[in-house]
Protein backbone atom coordinates (compact mmCIF):
# COMPACT_ATOMS: atom_id res chain seq x y z
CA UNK A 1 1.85 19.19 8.58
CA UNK A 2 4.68 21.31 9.49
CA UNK A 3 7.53 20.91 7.09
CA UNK A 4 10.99 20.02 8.69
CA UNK A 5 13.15 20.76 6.34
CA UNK A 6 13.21 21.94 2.45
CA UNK A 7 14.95 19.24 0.82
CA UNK A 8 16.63 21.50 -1.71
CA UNK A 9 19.14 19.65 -2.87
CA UNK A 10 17.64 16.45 -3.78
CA UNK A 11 14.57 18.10 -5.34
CA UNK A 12 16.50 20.85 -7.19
CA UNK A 13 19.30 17.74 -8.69
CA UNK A 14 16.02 15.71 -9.42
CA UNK A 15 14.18 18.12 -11.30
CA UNK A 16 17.02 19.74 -13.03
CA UNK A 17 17.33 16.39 -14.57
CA UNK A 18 14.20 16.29 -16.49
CA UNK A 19 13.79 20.15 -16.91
CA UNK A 20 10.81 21.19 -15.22
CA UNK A 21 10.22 24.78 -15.69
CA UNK A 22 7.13 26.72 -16.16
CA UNK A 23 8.20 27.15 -19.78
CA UNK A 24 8.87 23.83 -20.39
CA UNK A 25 5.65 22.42 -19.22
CA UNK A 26 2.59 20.90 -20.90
CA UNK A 27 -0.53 19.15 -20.60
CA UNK A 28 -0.64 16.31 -18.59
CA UNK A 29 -3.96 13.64 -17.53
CA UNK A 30 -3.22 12.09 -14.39
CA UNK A 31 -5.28 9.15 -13.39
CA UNK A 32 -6.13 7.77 -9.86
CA UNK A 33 -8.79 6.35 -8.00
CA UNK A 34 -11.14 9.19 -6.85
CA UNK A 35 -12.19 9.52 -3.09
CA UNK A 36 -10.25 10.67 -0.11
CA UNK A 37 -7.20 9.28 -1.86
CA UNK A 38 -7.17 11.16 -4.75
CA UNK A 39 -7.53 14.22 -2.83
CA UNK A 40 -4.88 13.74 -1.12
CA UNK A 41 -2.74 13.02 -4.41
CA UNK A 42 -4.63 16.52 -4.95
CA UNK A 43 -3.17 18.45 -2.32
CA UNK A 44 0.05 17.24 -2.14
CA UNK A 45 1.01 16.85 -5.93
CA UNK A 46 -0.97 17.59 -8.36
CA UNK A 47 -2.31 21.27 -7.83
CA UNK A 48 1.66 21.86 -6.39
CA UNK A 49 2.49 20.74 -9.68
CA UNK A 50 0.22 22.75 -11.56
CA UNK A 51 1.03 26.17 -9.74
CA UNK A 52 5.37 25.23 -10.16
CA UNK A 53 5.67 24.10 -13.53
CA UNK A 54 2.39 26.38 -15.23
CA UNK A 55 1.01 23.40 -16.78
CA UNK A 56 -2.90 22.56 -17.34
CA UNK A 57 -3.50 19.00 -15.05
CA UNK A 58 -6.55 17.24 -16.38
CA UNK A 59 -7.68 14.15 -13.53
CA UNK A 60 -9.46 11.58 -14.04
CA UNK A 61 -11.16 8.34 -11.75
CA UNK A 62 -10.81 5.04 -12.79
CA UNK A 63 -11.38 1.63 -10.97
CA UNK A 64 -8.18 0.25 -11.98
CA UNK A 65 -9.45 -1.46 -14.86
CA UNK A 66 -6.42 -2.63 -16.98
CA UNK A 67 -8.20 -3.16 -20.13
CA UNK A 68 -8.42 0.43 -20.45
CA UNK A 69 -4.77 0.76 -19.90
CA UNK A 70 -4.63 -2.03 -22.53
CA UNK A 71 -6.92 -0.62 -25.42
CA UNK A 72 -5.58 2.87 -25.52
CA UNK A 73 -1.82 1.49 -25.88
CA UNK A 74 -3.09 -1.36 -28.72
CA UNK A 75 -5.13 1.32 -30.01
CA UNK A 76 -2.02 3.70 -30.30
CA UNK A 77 -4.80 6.58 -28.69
CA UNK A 78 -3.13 7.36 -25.46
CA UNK A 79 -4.72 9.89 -23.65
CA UNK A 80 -3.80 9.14 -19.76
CA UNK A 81 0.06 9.97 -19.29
CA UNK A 82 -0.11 9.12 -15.55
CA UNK A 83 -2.13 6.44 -13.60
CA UNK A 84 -1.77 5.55 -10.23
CA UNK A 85 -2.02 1.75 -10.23
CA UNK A 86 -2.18 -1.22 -7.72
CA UNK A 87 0.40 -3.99 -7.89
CA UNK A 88 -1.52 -6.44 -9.38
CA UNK A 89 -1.74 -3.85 -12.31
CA UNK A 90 1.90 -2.70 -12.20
CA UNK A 91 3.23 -6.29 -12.68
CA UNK A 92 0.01 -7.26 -15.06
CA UNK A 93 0.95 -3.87 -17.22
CA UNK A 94 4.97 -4.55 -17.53
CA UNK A 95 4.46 -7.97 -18.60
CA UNK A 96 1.77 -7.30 -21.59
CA UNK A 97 4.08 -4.31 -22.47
CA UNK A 98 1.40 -1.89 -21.49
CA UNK A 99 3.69 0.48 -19.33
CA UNK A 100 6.42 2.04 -19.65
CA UNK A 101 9.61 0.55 -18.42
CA UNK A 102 10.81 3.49 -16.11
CA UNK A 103 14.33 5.38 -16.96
CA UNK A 104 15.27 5.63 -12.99
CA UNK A 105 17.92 7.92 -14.39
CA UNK A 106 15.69 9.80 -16.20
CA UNK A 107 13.57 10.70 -13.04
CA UNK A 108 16.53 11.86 -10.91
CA UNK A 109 15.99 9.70 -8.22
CA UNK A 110 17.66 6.71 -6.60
CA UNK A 111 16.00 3.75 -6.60
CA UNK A 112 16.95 1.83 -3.47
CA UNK A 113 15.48 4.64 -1.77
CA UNK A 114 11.91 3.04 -2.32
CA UNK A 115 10.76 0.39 -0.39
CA UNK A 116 9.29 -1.77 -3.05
CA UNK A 117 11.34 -0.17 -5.58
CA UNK A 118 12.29 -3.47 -7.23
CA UNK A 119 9.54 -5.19 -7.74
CA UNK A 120 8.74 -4.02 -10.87
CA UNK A 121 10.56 -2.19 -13.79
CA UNK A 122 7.46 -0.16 -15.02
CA UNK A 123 6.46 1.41 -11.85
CA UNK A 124 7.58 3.62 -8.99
CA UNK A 125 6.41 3.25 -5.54
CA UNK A 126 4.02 5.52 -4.32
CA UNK A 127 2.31 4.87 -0.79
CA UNK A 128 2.28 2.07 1.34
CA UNK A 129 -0.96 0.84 3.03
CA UNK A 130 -1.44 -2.48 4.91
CA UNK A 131 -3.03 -4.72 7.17
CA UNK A 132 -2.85 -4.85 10.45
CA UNK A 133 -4.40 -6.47 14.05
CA UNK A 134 -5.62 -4.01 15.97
CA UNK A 135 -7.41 -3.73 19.05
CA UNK A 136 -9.36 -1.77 21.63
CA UNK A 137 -7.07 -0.58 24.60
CA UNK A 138 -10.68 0.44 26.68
CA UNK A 139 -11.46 -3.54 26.46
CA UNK A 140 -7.87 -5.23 26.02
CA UNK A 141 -5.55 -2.48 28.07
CA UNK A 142 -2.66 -4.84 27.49
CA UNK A 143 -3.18 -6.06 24.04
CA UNK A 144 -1.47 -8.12 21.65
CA UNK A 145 2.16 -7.92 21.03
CA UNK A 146 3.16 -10.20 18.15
CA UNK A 147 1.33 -12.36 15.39
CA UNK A 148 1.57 -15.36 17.56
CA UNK A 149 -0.77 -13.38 20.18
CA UNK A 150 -3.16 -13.40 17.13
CA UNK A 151 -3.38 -17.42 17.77
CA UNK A 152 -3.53 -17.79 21.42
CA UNK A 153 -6.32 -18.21 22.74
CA UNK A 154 -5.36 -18.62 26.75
CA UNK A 155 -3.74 -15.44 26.25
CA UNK A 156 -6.37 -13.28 24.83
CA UNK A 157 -9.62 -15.45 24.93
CA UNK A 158 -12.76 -13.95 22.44
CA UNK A 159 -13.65 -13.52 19.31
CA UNK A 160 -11.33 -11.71 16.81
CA UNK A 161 -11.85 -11.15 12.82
CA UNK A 162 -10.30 -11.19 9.85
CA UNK A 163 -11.08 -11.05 6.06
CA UNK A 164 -12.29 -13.44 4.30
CA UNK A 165 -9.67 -14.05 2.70
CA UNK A 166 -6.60 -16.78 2.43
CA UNK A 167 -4.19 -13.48 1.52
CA UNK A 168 -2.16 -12.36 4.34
CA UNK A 169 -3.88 -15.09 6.95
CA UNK A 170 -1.58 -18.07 5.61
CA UNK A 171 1.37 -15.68 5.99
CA UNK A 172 0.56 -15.07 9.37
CA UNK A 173 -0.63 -18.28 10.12
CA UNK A 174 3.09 -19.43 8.90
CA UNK A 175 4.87 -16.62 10.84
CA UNK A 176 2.99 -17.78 14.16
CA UNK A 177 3.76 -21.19 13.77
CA UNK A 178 7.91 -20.48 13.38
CA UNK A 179 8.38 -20.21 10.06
CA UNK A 180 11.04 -17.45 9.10
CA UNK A 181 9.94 -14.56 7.05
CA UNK A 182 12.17 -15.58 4.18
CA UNK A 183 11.04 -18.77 4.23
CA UNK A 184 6.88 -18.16 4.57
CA UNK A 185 6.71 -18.25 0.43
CA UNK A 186 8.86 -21.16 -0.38
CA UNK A 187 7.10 -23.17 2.78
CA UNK A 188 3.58 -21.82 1.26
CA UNK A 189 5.16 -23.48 -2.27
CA UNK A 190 4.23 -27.19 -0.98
CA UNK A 191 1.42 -28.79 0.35
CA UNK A 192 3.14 -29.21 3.58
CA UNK A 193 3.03 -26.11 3.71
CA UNK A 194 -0.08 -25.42 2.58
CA UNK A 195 -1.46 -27.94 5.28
CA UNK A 196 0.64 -26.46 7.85
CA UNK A 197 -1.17 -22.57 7.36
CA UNK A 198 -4.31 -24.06 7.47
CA UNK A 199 -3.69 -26.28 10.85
CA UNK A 200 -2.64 -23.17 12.66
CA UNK A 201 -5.86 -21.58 11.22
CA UNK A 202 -7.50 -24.54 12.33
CA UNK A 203 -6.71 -23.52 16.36
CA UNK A 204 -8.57 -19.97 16.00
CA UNK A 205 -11.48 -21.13 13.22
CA UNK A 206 -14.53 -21.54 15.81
CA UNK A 207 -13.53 -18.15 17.27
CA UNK A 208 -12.95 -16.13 14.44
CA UNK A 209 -15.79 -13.07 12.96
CA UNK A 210 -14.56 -13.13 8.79
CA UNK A 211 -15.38 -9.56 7.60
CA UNK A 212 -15.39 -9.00 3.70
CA UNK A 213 -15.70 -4.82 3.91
CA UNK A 214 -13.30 -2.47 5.28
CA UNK A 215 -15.69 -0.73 7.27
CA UNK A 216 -16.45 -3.69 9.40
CA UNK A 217 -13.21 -4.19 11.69
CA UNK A 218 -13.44 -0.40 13.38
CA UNK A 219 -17.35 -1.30 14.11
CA UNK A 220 -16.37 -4.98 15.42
CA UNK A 221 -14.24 -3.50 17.71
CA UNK A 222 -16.01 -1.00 18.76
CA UNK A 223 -19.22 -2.97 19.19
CA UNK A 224 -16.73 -5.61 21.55
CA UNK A 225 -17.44 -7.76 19.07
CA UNK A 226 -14.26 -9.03 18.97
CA UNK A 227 -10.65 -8.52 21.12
CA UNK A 228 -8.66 -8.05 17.96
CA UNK A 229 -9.25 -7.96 14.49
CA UNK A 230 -7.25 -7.74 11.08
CA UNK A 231 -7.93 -4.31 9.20
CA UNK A 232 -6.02 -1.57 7.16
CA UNK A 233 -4.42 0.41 9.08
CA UNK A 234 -6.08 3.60 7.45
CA UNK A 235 -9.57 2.41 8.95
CA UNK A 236 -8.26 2.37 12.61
CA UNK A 237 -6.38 5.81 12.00
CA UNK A 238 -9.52 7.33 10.81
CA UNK A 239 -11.57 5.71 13.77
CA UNK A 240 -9.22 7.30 16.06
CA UNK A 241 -8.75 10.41 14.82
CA UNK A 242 -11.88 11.08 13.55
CA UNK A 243 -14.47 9.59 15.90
CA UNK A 244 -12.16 9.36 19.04
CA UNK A 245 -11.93 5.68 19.29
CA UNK A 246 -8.95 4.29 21.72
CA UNK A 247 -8.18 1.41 19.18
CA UNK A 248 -4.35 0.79 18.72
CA UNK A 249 -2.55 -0.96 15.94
CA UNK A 250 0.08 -3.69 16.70
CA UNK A 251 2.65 -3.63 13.54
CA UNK A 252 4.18 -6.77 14.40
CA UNK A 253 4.25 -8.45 11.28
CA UNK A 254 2.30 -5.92 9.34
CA UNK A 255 1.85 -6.77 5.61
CA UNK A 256 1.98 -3.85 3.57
CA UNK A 257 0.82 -3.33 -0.34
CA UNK A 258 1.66 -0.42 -2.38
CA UNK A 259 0.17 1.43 -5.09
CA UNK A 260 2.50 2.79 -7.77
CA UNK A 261 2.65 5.72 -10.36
CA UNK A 262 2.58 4.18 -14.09
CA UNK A 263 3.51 5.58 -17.80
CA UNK A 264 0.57 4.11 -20.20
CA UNK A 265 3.32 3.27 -23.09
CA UNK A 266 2.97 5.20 -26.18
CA UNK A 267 1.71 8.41 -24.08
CA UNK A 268 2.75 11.32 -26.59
CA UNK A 269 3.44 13.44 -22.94
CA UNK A 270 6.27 10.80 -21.80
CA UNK A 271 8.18 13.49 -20.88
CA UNK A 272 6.02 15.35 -18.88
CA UNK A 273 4.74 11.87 -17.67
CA UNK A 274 8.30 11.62 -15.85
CA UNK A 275 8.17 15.38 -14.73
CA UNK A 276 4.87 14.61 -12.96
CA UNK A 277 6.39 11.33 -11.56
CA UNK A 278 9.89 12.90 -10.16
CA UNK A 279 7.58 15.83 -8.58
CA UNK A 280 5.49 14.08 -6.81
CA UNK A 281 8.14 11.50 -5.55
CA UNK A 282 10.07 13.97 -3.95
CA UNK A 283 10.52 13.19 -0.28
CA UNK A 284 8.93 16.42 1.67
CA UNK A 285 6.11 16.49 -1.12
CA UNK A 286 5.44 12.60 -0.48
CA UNK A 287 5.23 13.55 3.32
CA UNK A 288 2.91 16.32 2.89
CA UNK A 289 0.30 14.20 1.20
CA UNK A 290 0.02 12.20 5.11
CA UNK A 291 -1.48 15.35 6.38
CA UNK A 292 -4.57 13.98 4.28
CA UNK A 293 -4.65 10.57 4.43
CA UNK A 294 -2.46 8.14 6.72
CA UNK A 295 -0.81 6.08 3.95
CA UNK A 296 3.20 5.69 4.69
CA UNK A 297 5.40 7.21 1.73
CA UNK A 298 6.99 4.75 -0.39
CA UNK A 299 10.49 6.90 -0.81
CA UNK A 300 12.54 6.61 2.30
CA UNK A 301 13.09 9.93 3.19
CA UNK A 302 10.26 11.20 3.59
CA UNK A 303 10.34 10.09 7.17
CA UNK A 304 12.57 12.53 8.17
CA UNK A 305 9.97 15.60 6.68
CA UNK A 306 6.72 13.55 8.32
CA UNK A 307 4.94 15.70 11.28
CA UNK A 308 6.56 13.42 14.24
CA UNK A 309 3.07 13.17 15.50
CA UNK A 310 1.94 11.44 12.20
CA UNK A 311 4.81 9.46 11.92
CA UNK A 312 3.66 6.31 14.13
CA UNK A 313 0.24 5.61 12.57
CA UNK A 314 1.95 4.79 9.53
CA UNK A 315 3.23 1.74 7.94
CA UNK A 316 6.33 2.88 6.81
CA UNK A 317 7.35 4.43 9.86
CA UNK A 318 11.06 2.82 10.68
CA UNK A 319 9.82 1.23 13.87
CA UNK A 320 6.91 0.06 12.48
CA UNK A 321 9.33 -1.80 9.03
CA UNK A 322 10.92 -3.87 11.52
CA UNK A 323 8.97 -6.90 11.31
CA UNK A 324 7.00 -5.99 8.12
CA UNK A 325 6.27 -7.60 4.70
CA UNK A 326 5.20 -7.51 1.22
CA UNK A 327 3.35 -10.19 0.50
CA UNK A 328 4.87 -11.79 -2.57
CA UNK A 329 2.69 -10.70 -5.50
CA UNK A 330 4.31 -13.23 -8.08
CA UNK A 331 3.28 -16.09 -5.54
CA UNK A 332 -0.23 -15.12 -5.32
CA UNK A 333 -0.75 -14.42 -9.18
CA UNK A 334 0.57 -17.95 -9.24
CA UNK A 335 -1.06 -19.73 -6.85
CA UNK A 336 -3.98 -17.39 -5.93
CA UNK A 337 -6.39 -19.59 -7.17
CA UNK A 338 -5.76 -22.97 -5.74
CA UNK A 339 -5.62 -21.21 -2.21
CA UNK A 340 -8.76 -19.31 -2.28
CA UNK A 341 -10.42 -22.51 -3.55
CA UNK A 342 -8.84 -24.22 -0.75
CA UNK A 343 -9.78 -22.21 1.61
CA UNK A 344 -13.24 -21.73 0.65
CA UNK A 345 -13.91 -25.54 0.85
CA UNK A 346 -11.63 -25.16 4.74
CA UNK A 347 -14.34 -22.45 5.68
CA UNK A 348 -17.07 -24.38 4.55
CA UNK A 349 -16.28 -27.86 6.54
C-alpha cells in the first residue's frame, strides 16, 4: 500500500511518551492467532517493531484459550506480555482481573479515536471484522440495498444463507422489522421482543441455506446457490480479489466485532508490553497491515493513510460506519444461552 502521509507528529508525541528507543528496548512475546492474520500482524507491526526499537520479538499461536491467560497470572509465571484477544476474552479477562487495566495515558494515544475504544478498560482496539450480506452482481445485477431487502422475498425471490446462528440474525431481524438501532438490545431484553425477531425470521425460514463454516457463503454464491447470503466480509474480499469473483458486499447494517491487544497482568515486560501496544496502534502502521489482510483498523485515522483503493472493502471505511453496529457483547454473555436454545428448538419445528 502506498503510504499517504508520515504521521510524524502523532507517532513521534506517542512514542516519546513511553520511551521507545533502540536502547531502551527488551524482550517482548507477542501472542496472536497464527494464519494469514498473524502475518499480517507480522508485516505491519511486529518485525517494524523489531528493526525500530532493536528488541528480540518472540511469537507465539494460541486459540484464544483464556485459561492460559488465567494460569500464568494465578501462577504469578507470566511469560506472554502481549496477546491479541477476541472480545469475549477482553471483557472475560478484565472482569477475573486477568489483564491489565490499560493506562490510555501511558500509551500516548487518545482514546475516542478507537471505535470500540470503550468497551472495555483492559483492552485496545485492534481491527474490525464483520458480517455482512453479500451477493453476486453476475446473478443479482441490482442487488440488495438495506437489511430489510434481506427479508423480502417479492423483491429478491431465492434462496439466501446465513449462519447458524441466533447472533447477528435477531439484530437484523429487529432492524428490518423497524426497530431503531438503539433500541434493538433493550427490545431483544423481553420476550416481546424475543418473539418479534423470531416472527420476522419466521417470513424467510423455508427459504433460507444455514451455513456453520466461513468458507461456505463465497461457494453458495458462487454455486447460485443462493441470491444473498450473510458472511465476513474478509471471505468475499478474498473471493474477489483472489479468485476474481464479481460478489459485492452491501454494508447496510453491517455488524462488526473486533479483536483487541491485551497486557496478561503481572507480565514482568509491562513496559515494553505498552511500547509494543502504542507501536502498533499508530494510525499509518494500522493501515499498512490492510495491504495483507482486509480487516478495517480500529484507530480512526488510519483511514486517511489506507490505499484509497482498499479503503471500500473494509468495515471501517466512513461510508461503510454509517449504518453499522457492534453487537452488544454484555447482552449476549447474558442472554446467549436462552437464545441459542431458543432458536435451536425454532429451527427444529
Amino acid at each position: 500500500m502506498a503510504k499517504r502521509y508520515v504521521s510524524g507528529l502523532l507517532a513521534g508525541a506517542a512514542i516519546s511518551l513511553i520511551g521507545i528507543s533502540a536502547a531502551a528496548a527488551a524482550d517482548i512475546t507477542i501472542v496472536s492467532w497464527g494464519g494469514a492474520y498473524q502475518e499480517s500482524q507480522r508485516k505491519a507491526f511486529i518485525e517494524p517493531y523489531a528493526t525500530e526499537t532493536g528488541a528480540k520479538v518472540t511469537e507465539e499461536e494460541y486459540n484464544g484459550e483464556i485459561a492460559k491467560i488465567r494460569a500464568m497470572v494465578e501462577t504469578k509465571s507470566v511469560t506472554w506480555d502481549v496477546i491479541d484477544v477476541d472480545t469475549q476474552t477482553a471483557l472475560a479477562g478484565c472482569a477475573e482481573g486477568v489483564l491489565e487495566v490499560i493506562d490510555w495515558a501511558k500509551l500516548g494515544l487518545d482514546r475516542s479515536k478507537f471505535i470500540g475504544g470503550d468497551v472495555t478498560d483492559c483492552a485496545v482496539p485492534n481491527i474490525l471484522y464483520s458480517t455482512v450480506i453479500a451477493y453476486d452482481t453476475d446473478k443479482t445485477p441490482d442487488g440488495p440495498k438495506t437489511i430489510a431487502d434481506l427479508f423480502d422475498m417479492q423483491k429478491f425471490p431465492g434462496k439466501r444463507a446465513l449462519q447458524k446462528n441466533p447472533f447477528v440474525n435477531l439484530e437484523w431481524a429487529l432492524l428490518a422489522d423497524g426497530v431503531p438501532m438503539e433500541k434493538v438490545y433493550e427490545t431483544l431484553s423481553t420476550p416481546e421482543g424475543v418473539d418479534r425477531a423470531f416472527k420476522k425470521l419466521d417470513t424467510i425460514k423455508k427459504d433460507v441455506v444455514w451455513w456453520e463454516a466461513g468458507a461456505q457463503p463465497p461457494q453458495l454464491l458462487a454455486d447460485g446457490v443462493v441470491v444473498m447470503t450473510s458472511s465476513w466480509n474478509g471471505r468475499i474480499y478474498n473471493a474477489v480479489k483472489s479468485e476474481g469473483k464479481h460478489f459485492a458486499i452491501m454494508w447496510d447494517h453491517q455488524a462488526y466485532d473486533w479483536d483487541w491487544w491485551a497486557i496478561p497482568a503481572g507480565t514482568p515486560r509491562l513496559d515494553e508490553a505498552y511500547k509494543f501496544v502504542s507501536f502498533a496502534s499508530d494510525p499509518e502502521r494500522m493501515a499498512d497491515q490492510t495491504n495483507y489482510i482486509s480487516y478495517g483498523p480500529a484507530n480512526r485515522d488510519a483511514a486517511a493513510n489506507v490505499n484509497p483503493d482498499v479503503l471500500p472493502n473494509l468495515p471501517s471505511a466512513p461510508q461503510n460506519l454509517t449504518t453499522a453496529f457492534g453487537p452488544d457483547p454484555q447482552f449476549w454473555a447474558d442472554h446467549g444461552e436462552e437464545l441459542r436454545e431458543r432458536f435451536n428448538a425454532w429451527l427444529a419445528q
